[in-house]
C-alpha atoms as a PDB file:
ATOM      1  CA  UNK A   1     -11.946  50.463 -47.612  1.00  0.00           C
ATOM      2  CA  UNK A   2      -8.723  51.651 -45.547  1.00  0.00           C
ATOM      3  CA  UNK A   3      -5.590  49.718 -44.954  1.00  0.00           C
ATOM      4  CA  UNK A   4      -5.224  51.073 -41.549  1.00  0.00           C
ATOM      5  CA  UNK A   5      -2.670  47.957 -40.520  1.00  0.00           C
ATOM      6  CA  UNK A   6       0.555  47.631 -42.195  1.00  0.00           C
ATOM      7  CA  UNK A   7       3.064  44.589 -39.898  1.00  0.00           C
ATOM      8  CA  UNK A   8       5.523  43.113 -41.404  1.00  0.00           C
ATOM      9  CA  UNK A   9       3.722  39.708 -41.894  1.00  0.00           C
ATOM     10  CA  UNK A  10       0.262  41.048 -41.956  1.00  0.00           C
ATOM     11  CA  UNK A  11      -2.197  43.364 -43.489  1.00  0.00           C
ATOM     12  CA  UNK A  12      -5.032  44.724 -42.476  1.00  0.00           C
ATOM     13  CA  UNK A  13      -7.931  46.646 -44.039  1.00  0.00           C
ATOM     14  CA  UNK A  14     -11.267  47.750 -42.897  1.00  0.00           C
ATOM     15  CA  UNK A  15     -14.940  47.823 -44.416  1.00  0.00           C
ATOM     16  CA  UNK A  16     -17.893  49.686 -42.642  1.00  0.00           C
ATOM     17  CA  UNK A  17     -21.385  49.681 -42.983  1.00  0.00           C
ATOM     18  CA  UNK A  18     -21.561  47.206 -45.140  1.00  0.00           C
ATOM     19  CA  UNK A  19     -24.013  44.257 -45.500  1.00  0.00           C
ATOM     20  CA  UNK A  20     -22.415  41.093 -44.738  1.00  0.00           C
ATOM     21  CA  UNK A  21     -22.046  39.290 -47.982  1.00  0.00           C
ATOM     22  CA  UNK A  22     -21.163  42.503 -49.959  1.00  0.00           C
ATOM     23  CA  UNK A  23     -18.445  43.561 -47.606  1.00  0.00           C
ATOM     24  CA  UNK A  24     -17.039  39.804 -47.553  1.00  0.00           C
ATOM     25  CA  UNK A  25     -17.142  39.426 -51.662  1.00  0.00           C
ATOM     26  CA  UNK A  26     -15.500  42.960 -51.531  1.00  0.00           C
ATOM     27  CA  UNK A  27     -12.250  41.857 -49.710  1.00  0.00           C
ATOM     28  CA  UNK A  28     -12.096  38.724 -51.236  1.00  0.00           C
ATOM     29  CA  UNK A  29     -11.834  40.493 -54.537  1.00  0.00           C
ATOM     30  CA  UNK A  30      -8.875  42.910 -53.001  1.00  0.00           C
ATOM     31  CA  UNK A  31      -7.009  39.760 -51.868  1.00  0.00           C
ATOM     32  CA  UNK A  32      -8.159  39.830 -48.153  1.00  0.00           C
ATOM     33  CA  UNK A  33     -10.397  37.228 -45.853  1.00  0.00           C
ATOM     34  CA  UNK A  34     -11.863  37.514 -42.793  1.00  0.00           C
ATOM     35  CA  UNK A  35     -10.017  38.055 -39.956  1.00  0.00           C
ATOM     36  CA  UNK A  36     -10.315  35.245 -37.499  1.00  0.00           C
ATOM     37  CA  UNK A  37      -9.861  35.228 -33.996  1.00  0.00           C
ATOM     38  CA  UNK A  38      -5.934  34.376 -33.716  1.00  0.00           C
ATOM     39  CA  UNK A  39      -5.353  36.774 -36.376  1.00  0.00           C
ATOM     40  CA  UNK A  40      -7.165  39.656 -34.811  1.00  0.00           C
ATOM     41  CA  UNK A  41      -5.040  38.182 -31.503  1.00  0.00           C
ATOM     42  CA  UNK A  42      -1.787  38.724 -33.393  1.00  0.00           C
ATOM     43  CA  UNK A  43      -2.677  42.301 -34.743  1.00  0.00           C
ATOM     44  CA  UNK A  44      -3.232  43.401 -31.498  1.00  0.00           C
ATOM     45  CA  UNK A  45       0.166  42.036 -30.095  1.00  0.00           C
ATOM     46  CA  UNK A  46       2.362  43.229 -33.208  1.00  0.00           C
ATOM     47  CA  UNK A  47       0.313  47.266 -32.423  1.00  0.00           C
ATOM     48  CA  UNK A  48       1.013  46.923 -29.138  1.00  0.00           C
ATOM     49  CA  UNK A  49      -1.707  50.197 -28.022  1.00  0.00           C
ATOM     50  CA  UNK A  50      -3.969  48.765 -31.065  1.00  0.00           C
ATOM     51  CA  UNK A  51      -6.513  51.753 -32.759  1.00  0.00           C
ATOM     52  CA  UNK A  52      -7.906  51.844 -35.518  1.00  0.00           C
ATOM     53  CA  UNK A  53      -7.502  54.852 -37.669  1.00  0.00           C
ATOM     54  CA  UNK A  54     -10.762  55.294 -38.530  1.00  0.00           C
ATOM     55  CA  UNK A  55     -13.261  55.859 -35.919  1.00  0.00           C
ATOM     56  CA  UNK A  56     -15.893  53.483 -35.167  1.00  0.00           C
ATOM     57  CA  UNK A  57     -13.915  50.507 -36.524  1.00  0.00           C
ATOM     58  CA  UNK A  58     -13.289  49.441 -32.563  1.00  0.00           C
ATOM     59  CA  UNK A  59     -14.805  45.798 -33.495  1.00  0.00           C
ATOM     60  CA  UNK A  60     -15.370  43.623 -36.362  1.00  0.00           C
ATOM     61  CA  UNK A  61     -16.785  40.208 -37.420  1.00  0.00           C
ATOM     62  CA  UNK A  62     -14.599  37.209 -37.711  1.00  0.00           C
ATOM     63  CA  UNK A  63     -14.224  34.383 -39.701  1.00  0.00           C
ATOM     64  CA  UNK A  64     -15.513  31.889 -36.372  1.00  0.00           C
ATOM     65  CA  UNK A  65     -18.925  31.104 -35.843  1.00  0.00           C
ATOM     66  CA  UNK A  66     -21.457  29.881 -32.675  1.00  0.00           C
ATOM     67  CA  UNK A  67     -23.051  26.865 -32.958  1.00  0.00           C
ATOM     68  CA  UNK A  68     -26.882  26.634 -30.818  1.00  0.00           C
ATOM     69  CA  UNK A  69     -27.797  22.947 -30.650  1.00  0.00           C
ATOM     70  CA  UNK A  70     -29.946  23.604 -27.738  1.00  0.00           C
ATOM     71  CA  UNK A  71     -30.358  26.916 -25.295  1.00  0.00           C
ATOM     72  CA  UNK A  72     -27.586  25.439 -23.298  1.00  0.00           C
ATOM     73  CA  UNK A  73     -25.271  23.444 -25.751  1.00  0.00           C
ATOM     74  CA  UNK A  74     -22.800  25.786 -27.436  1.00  0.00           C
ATOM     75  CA  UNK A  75     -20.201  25.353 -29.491  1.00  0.00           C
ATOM     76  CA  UNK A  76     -17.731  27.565 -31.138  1.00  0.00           C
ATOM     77  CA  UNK A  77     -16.315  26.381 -34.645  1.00  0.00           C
ATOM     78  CA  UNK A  78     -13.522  27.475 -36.942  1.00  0.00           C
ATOM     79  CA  UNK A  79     -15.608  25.793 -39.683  1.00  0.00           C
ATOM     80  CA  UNK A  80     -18.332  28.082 -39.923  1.00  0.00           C
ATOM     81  CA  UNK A  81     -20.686  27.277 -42.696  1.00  0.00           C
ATOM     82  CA  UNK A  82     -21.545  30.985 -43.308  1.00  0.00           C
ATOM     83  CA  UNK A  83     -17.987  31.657 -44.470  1.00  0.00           C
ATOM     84  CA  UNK A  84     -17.881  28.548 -46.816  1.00  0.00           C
ATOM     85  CA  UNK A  85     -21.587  29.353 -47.888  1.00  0.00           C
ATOM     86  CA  UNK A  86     -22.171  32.925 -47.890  1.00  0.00           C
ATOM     87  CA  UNK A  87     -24.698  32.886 -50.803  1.00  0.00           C
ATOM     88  CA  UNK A  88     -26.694  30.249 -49.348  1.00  0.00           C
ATOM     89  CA  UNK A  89     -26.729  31.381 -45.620  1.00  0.00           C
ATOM     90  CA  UNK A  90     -28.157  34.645 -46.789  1.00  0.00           C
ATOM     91  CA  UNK A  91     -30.770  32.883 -48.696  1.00  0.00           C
ATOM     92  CA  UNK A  92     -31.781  30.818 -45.834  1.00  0.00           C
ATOM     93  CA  UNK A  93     -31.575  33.255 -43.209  1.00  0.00           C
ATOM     94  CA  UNK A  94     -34.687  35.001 -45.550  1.00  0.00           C
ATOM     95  CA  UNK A  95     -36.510  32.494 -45.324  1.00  0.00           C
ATOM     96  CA  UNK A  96     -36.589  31.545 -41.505  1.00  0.00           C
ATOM     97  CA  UNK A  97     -37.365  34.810 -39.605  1.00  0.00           C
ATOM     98  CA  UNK A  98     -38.025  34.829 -36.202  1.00  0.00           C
ATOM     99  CA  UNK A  99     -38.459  38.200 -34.450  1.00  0.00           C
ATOM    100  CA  UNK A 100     -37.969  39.791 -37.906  1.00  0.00           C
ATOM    101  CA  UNK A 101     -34.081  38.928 -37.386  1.00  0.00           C
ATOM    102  CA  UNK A 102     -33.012  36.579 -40.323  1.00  0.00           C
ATOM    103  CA  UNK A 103     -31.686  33.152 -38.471  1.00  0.00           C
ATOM    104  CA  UNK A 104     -29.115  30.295 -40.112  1.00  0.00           C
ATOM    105  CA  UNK A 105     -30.190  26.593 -39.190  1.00  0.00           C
ATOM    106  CA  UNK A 106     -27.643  24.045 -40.503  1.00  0.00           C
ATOM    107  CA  UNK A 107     -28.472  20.889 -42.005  1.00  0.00           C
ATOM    108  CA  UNK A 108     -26.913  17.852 -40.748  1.00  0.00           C
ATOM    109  CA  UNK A 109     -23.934  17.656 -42.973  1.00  0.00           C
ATOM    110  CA  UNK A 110     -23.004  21.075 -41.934  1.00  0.00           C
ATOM    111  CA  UNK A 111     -23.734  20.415 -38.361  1.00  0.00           C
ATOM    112  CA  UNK A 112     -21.261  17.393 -38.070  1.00  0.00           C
ATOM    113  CA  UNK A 113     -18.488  19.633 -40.646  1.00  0.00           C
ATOM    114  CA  UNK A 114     -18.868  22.360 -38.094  1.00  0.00           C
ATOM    115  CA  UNK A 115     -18.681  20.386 -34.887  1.00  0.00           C
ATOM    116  CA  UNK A 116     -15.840  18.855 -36.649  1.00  0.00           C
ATOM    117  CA  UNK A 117     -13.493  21.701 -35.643  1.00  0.00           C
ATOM    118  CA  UNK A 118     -15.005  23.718 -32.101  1.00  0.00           C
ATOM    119  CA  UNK A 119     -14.703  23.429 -28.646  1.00  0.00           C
ATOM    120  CA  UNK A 120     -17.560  23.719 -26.219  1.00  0.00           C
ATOM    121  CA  UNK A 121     -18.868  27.151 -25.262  1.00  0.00           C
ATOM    122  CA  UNK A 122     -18.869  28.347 -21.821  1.00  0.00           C
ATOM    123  CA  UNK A 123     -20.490  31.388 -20.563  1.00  0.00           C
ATOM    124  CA  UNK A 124     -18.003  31.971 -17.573  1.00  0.00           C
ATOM    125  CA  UNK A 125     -15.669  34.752 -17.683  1.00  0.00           C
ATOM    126  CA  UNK A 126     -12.381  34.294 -18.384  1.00  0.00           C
ATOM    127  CA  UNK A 127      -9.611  35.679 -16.883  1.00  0.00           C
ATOM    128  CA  UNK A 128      -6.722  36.608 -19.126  1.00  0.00           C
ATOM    129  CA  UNK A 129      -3.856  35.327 -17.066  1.00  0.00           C
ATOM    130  CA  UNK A 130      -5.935  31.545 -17.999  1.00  0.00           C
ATOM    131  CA  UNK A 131      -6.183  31.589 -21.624  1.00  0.00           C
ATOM    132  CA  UNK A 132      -3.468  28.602 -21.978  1.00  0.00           C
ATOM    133  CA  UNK A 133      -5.471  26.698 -19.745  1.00  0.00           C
ATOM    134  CA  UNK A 134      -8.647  27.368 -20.408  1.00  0.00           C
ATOM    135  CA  UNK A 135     -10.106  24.734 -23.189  1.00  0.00           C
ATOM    136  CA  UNK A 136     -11.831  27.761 -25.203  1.00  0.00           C
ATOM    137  CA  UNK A 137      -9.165  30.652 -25.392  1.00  0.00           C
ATOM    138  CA  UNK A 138      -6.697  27.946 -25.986  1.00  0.00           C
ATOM    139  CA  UNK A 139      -8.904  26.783 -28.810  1.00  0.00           C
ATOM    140  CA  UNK A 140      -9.803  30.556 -30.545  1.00  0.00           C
ATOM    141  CA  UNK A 141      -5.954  31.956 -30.054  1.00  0.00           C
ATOM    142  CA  UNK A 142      -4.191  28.724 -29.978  1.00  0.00           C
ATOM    143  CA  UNK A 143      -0.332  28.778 -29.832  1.00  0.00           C
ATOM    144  CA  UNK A 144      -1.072  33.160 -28.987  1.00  0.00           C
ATOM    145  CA  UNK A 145      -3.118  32.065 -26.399  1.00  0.00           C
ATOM    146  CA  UNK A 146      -1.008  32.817 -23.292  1.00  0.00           C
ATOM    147  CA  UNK A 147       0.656  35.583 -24.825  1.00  0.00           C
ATOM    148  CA  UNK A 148      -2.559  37.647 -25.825  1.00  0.00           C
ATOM    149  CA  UNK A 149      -4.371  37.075 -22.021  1.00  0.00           C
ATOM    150  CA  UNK A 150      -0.812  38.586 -21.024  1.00  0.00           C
ATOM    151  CA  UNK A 151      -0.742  41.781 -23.113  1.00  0.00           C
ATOM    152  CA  UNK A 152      -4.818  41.888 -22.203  1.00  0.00           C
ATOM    153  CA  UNK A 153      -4.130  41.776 -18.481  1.00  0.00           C
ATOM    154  CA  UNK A 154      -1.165  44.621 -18.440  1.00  0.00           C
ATOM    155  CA  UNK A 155      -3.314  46.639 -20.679  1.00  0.00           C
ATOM    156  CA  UNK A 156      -5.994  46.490 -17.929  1.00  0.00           C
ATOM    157  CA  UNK A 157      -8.853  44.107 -19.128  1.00  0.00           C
ATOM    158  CA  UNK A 158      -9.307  41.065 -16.211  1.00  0.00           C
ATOM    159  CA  UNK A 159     -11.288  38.747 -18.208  1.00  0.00           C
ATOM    160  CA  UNK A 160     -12.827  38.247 -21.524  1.00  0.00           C
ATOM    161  CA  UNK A 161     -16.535  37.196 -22.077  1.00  0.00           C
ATOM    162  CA  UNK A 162     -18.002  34.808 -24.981  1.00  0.00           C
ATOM    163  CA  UNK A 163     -21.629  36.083 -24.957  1.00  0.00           C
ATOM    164  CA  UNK A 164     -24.486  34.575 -26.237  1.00  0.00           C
ATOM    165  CA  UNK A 165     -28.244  34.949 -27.275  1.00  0.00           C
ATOM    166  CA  UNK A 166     -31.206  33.400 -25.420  1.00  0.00           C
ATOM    167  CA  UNK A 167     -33.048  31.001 -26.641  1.00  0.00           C
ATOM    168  CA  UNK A 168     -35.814  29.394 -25.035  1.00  0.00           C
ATOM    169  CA  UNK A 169     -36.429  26.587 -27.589  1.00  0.00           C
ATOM    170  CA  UNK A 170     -34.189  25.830 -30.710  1.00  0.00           C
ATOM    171  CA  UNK A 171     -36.088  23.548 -33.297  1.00  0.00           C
ATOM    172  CA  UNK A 172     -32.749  22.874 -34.810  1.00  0.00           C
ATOM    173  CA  UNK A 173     -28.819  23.692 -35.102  1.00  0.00           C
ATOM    174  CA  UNK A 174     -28.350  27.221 -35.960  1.00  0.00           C
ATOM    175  CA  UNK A 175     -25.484  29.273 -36.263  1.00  0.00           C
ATOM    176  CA  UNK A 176     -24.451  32.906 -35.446  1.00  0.00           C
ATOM    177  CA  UNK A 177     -21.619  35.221 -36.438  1.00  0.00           C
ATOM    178  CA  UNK A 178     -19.128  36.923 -34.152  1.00  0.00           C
ATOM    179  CA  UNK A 179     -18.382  40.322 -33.175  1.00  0.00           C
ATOM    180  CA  UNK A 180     -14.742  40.876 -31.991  1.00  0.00           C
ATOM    181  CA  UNK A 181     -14.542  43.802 -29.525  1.00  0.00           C
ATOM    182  CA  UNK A 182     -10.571  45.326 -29.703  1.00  0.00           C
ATOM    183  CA  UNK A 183      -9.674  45.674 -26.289  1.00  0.00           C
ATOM    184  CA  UNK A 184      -9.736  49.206 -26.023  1.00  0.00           C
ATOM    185  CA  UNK A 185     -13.321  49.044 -25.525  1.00  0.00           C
ATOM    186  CA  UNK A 186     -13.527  46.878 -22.680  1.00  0.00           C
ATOM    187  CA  UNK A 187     -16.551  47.334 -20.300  1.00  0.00           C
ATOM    188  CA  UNK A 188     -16.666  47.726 -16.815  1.00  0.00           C
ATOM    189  CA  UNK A 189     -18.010  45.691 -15.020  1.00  0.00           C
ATOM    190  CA  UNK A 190     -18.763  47.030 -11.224  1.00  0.00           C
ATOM    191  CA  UNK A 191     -17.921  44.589  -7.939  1.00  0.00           C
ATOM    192  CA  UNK A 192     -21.058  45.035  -6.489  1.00  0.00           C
ATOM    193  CA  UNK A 193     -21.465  44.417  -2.781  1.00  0.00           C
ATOM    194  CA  UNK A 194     -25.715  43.167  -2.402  1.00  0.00           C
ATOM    195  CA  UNK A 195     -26.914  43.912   1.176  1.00  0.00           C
ATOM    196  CA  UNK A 196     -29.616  42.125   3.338  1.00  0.00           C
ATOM    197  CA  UNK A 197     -30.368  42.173   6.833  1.00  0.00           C
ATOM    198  CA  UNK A 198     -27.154  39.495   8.895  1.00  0.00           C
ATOM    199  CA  UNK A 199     -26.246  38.591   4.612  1.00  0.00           C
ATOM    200  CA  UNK A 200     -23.938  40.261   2.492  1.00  0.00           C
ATOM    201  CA  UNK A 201     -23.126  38.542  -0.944  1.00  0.00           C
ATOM    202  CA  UNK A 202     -20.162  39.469  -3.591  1.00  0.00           C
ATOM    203  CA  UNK A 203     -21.670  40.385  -6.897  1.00  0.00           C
ATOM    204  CA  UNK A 204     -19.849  40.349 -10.032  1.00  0.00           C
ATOM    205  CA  UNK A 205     -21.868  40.444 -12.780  1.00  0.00           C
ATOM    206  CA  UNK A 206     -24.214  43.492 -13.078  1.00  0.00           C
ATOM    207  CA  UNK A 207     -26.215  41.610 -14.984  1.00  0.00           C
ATOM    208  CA  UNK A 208     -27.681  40.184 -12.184  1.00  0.00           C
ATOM    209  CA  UNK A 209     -28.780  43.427 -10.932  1.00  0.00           C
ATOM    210  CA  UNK A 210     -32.311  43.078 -12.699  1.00  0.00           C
ATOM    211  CA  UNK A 211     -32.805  39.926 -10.559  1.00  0.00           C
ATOM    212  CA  UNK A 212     -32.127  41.533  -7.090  1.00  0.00           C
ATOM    213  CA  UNK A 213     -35.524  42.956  -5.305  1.00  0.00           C
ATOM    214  CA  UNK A 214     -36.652  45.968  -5.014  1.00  0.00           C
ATOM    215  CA  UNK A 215     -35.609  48.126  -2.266  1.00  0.00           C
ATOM    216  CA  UNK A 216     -31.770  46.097  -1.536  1.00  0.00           C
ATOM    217  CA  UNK A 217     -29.154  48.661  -0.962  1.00  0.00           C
ATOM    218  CA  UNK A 218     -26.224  47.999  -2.979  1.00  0.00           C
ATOM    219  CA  UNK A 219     -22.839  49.088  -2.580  1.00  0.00           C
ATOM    220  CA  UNK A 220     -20.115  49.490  -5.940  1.00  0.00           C
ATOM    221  CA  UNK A 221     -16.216  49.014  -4.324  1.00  0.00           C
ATOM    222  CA  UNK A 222     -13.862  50.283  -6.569  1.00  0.00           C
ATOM    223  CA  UNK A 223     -11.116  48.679  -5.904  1.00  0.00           C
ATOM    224  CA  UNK A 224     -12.315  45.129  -7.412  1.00  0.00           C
ATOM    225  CA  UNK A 225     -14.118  46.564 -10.803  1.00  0.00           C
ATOM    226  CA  UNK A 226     -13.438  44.518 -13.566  1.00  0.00           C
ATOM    227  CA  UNK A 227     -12.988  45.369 -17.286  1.00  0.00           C
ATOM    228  CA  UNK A 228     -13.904  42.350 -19.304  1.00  0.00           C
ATOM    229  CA  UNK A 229     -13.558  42.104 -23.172  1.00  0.00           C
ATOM    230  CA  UNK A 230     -16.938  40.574 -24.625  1.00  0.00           C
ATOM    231  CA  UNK A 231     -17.629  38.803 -27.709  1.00  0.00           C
ATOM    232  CA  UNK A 232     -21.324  39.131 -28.384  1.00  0.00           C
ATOM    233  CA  UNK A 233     -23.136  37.011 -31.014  1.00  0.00           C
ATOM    234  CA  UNK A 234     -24.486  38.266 -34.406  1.00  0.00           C
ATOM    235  CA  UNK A 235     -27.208  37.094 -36.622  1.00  0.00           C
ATOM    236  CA  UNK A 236     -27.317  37.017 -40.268  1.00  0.00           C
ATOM    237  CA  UNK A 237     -29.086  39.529 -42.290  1.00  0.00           C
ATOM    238  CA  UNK A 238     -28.641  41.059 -45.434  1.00  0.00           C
ATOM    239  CA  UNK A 239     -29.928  44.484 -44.358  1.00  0.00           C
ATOM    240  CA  UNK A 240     -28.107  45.137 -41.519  1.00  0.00           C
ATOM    241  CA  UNK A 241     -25.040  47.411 -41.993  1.00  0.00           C
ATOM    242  CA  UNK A 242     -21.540  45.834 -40.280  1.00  0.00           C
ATOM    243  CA  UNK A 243     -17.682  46.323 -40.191  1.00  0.00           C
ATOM    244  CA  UNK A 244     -15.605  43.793 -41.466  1.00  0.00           C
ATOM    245  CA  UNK A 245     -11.615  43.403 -40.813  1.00  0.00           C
ATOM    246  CA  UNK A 246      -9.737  41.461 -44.008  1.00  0.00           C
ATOM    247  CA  UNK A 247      -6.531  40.219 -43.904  1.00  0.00           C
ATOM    248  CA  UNK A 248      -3.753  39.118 -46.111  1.00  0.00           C
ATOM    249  CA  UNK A 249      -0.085  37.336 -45.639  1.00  0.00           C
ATOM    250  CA  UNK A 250       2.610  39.646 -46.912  1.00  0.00           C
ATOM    251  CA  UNK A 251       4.876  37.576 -49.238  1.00  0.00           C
ATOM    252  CA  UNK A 252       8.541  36.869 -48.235  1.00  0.00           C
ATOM    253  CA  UNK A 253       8.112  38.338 -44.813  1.00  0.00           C
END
């Protein structure tokens, strides 16, 4: 564990390779919680060029969590279940495996706790100068909201990304944890240009380059790549090694 942050109202510490439960009962014990996604917000605006002094500590887990209550309904809650219930999410993720990757499905009273306090997901990109506005920014980095997209968008990153995994069928709520990518480590995201004969379409997700057919001649402009900031979804399980960010109020400051 390094304290590798040091503000005058926060500080930070880091935890690799870790498994989840260890690495949270850890920095609970040193007087730390997980970071959440305001907090890791504020960090980065108080370090200005943030990085970590440890390499390989470029993202971290927070304390938010993504709600599945069908392929397509999302929700993302400040009441996640798996930080109120660490013990027991572990011990449910073992029993309900799917694809050998532990998976957490709520019960109904921690569905409606959790819904309680999220916003609806969306998987659009959004650009940083809309985080005010837009309904799920505004909810993850609240009053920073505005501010953060701004420092984002001089630093270079366009847009920041809430991804998600893909479910074809959900027999009930589940829940994943989140991995918060520091900015530094934005990807690229290439304006492609997708060519047919008399057609020519704008292409901004490369994602979408698996779908094209075979044999379309693209061309990448320059000029309009993107750098978007993506939050990717992580599953429970006790054997998989992770890095965790605590945190801690400084008192009097």
């Amino acid at each position: 564990m390094i304290i590798d942050v040091k503000p005058s109202r926060l500080e930070s510490t880091v935890i690799m390779d870790v498994p989840f439960d260890k690495g949270k009962e850890l920095l609970e014990k040193k007087g730390y919680r997980i970071i959440s996604l305001k907090e890791n917000a504020e960090l980065h605006l108080s370090q200005g060029y943030y990085k970590p002094a440890i390499q390989g500590a470029s993202a971290n887990l927070v304390r938010e969590g993504l709600i599945y209550l069908t392929p397509n309904k999302l929700f993302l809650t400040k009441n996640s279940p798996i930080m109120e219930h660490t013990k027991k999410a572990m011990q449910s993720a073992r029993k309900h495996i799917k694809y050998d990757v532990p998976t957490y499905y709520l019960t109904d009273e921690e569905t409606e706790r959790a819904l309680s306090n999220s916003v609806k997901h969306t998987s659009k990109t959004i650009p940083t100068t809309r985080f005010k506005d837009n309904e799920l920014t505004s909810f993850a980095f609240e009053d920073l909201a505005e501010d953060y997209g701004l420092f984002l968008k001089d630093s270079g990153i366009d847009g920041m990304f809430f991804s998600s995994a893909g479910f074809s069928m959900i027999p009930k709520p589940l829940i994943h944890l989140i991995y918060f990518t520091h900015w530094s480590k934005a990807d690229s995201i290439p304006h492609i240009v997708k060519t047919y004969p008399k057609k020519v379409e704008a292409v901004e997700n490369a994602d979408l380059l698996r779908d094209f057919v075979e044999g379309t001649k693209y061309v990448i402009d320059p000029s309009k790549t993107k750098r978007i900031l993506t939050l990717y979804p992580y599953e429970i399980d006790e054997v998989k090694s992770c890095t965790l960010r605590g945190i801690k109020y400084m008192k009097g400051k």
